[in-house]
Protein backbone atom coordinates (compact mmCIF):
# COMPACT_ATOMS: atom_id res chain seq x y z
CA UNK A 1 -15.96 -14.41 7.31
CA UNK A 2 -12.71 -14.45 5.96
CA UNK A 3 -9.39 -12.50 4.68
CA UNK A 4 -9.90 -9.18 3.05
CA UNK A 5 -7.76 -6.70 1.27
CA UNK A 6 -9.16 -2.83 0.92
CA UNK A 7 -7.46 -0.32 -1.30
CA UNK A 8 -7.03 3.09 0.11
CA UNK A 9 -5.25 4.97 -2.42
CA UNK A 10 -5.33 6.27 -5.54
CA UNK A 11 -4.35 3.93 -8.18
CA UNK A 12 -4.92 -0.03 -8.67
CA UNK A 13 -2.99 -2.19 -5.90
CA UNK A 14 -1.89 -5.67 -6.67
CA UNK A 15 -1.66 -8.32 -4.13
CA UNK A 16 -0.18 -11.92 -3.07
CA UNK A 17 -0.80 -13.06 -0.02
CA UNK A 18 0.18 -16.37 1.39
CA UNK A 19 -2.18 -18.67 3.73
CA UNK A 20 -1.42 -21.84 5.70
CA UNK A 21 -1.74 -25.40 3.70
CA UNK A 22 -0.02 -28.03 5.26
CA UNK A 23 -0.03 -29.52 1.62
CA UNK A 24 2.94 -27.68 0.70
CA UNK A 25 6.35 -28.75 2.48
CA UNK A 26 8.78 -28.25 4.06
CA UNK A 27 7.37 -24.44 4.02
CA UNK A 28 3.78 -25.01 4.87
CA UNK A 29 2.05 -22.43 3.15
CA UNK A 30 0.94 -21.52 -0.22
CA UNK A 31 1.01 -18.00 -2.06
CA UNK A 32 -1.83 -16.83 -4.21
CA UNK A 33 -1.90 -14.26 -6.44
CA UNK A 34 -2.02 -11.43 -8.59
CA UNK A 35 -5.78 -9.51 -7.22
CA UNK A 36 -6.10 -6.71 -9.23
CA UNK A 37 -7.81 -4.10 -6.66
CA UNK A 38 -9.10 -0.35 -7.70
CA UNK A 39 -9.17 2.31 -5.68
CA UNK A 40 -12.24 1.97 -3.31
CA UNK A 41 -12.51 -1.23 -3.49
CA UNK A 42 -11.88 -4.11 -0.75
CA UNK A 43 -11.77 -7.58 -2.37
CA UNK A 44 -12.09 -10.92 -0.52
CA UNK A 45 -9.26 -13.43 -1.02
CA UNK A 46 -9.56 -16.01 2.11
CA UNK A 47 -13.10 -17.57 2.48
CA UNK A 48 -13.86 -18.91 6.05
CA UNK A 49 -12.26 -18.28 9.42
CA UNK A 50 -9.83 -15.96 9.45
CA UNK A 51 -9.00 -16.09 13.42
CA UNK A 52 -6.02 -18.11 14.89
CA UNK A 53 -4.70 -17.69 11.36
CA UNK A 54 -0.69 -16.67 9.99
CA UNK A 55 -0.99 -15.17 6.64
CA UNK A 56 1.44 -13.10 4.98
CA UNK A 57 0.92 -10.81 1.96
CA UNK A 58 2.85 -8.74 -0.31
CA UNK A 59 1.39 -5.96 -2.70
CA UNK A 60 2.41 -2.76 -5.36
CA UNK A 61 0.79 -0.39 -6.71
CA UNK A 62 1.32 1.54 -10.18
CA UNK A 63 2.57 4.25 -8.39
CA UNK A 64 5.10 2.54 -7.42
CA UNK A 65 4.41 1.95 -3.70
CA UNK A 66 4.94 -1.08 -2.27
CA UNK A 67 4.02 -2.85 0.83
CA UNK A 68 6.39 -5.53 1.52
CA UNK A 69 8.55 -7.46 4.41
CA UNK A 70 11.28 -9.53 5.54
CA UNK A 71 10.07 -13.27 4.01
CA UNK A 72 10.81 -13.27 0.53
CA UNK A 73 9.84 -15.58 -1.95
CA UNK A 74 9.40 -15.65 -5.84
CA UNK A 75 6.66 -14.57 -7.85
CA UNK A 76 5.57 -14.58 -11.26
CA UNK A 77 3.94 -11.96 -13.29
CA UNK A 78 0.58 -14.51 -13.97
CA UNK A 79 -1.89 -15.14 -11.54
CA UNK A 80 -0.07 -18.28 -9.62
CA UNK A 81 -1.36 -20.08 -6.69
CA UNK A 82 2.08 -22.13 -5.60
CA UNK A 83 3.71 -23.62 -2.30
CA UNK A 84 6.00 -20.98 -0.73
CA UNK A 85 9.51 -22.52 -1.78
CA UNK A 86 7.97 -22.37 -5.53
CA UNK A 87 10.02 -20.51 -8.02
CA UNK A 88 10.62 -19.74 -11.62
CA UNK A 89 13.47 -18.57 -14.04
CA UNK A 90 11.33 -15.37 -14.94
CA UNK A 91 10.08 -14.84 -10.87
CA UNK A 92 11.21 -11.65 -8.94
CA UNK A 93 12.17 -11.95 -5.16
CA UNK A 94 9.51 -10.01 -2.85
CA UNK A 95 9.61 -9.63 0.68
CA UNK A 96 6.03 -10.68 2.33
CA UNK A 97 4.99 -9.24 5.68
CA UNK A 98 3.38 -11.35 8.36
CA UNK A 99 0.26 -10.92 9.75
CA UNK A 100 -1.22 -12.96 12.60
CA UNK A 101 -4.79 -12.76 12.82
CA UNK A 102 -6.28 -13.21 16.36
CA UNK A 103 -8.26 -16.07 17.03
CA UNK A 104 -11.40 -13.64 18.23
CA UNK A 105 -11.84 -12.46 14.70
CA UNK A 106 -13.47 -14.58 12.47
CA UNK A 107 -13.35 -11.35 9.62
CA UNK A 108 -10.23 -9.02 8.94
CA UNK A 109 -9.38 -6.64 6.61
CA UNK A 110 -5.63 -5.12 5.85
CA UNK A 111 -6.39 -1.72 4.47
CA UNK A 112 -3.41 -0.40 2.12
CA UNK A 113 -3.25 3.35 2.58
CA UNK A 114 -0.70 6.20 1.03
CA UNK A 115 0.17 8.62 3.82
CA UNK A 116 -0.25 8.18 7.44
CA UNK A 117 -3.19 11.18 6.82
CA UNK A 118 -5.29 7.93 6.17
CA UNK A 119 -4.63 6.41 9.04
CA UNK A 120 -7.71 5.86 11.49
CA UNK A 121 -8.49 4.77 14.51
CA UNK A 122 -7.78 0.70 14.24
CA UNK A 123 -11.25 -1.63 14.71
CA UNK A 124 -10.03 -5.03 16.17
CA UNK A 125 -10.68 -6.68 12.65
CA UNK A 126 -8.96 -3.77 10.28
CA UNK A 127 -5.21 -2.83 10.13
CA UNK A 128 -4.27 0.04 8.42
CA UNK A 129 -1.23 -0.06 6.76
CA UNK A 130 2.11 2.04 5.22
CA UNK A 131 4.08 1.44 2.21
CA UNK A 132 7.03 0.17 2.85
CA UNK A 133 10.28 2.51 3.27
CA UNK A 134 13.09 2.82 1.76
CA UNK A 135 15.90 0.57 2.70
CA UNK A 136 18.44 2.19 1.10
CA UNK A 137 22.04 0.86 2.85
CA UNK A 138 19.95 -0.90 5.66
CA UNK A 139 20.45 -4.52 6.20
CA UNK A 140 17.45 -6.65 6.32
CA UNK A 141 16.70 -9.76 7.97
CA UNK A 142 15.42 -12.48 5.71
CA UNK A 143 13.45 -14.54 7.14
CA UNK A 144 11.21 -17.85 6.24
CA UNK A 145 7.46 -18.82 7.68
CA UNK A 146 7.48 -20.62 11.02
CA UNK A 147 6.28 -24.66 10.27
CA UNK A 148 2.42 -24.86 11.80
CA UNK A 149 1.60 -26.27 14.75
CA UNK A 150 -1.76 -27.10 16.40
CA UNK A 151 -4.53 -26.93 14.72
CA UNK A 152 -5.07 -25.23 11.08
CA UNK A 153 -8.17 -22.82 11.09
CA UNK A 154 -10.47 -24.29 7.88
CA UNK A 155 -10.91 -21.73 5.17
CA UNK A 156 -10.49 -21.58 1.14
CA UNK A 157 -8.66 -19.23 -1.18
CA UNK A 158 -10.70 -17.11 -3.60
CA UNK A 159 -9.16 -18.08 -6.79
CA UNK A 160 -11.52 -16.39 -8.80
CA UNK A 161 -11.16 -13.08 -10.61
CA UNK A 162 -7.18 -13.22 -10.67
CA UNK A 163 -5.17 -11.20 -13.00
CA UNK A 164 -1.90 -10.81 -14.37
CA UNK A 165 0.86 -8.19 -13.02
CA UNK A 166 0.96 -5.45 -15.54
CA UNK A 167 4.65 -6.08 -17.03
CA UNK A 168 5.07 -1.72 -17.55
CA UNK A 169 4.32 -1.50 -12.76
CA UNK A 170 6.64 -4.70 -12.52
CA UNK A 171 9.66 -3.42 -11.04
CA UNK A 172 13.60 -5.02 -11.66
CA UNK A 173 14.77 -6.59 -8.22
């Protein structure tokens, strides 16, 4: 059971990702990153139930592809695991994208792909997903996590096997 991350393309994807802790305030959730994942290979970063859940994730590749939305927050180039409204004089803004996960699955798995030739038929527990576009000129909507309510679903982070963001993929914002 839990949150999973799979890497569909070619080069090495990074990702944050952001799960519910009502330890963090008045934003209750933290971000965790940087997961270093190779092409191939899915990678585990939520242990437990991932049903019922919000979580919201942001990753790049060294191609330069990115799959990002409308909540930004900072980042840091180290592995960090930080309350949403953390920050840093050396951070770079990146726009998360939501993702509710529906209470029937207890396992899901985003599954970062290149071209829409990748795309496949969508299992209830995997969602294949874009790059972002380009926003060139377009407005966006910035937006922050809703507070919880109800009940949290239990889980744990994986903090292990964390990396730094290669400084030469890190783009300017």
């Amino acid at each position: 059971m839990g949150l999973n991350f799979r890497n569909s393309t070619n080069s090495p994807v990074y990702v944050a990702y952001a799960y519910p802790n009502l330890g963090c305030r008045p934003v209750t959730f933290r971000k965790v990153g940087w997961y270093r994942i190779e092409p191939g290979q899915t990678r585990q970063v939520w242990i437990g139930y991932a049903g019922g859940n919000t979580f919201y994730y942001y990753a790049e590749n060294d191609s330069g592809q990115e799959w990002s939305g409308s909540f930004p927050t900072e980042v840091p180039l180290q592995a960090f695991s930080w309350c949403w409204n953390t920050g840093c004089t050396t951070c770079r803004n990146v726009g998360f994208r939501e993702l509710y996960v529906s209470l029937l699955n207890a396992n899901y798995t985003i599954n970062l792909i290149s071209s829409s030739s990748q795309r496949t038929p969508n299992a209830r527990n995997i969602r294949s997903t874009l790059p972002t576009g380009s926003r060139t000129g377009r407005k966006i909507v910035r937006k922050i996590p809703r507070p919880l309510t109800g009940n949290v679903k239990e889980g744990t982070p994986r903090l292990l096997n964390r990396t730094a963001f290669p400084a030469r993929t890190a783009r300017k914002r």
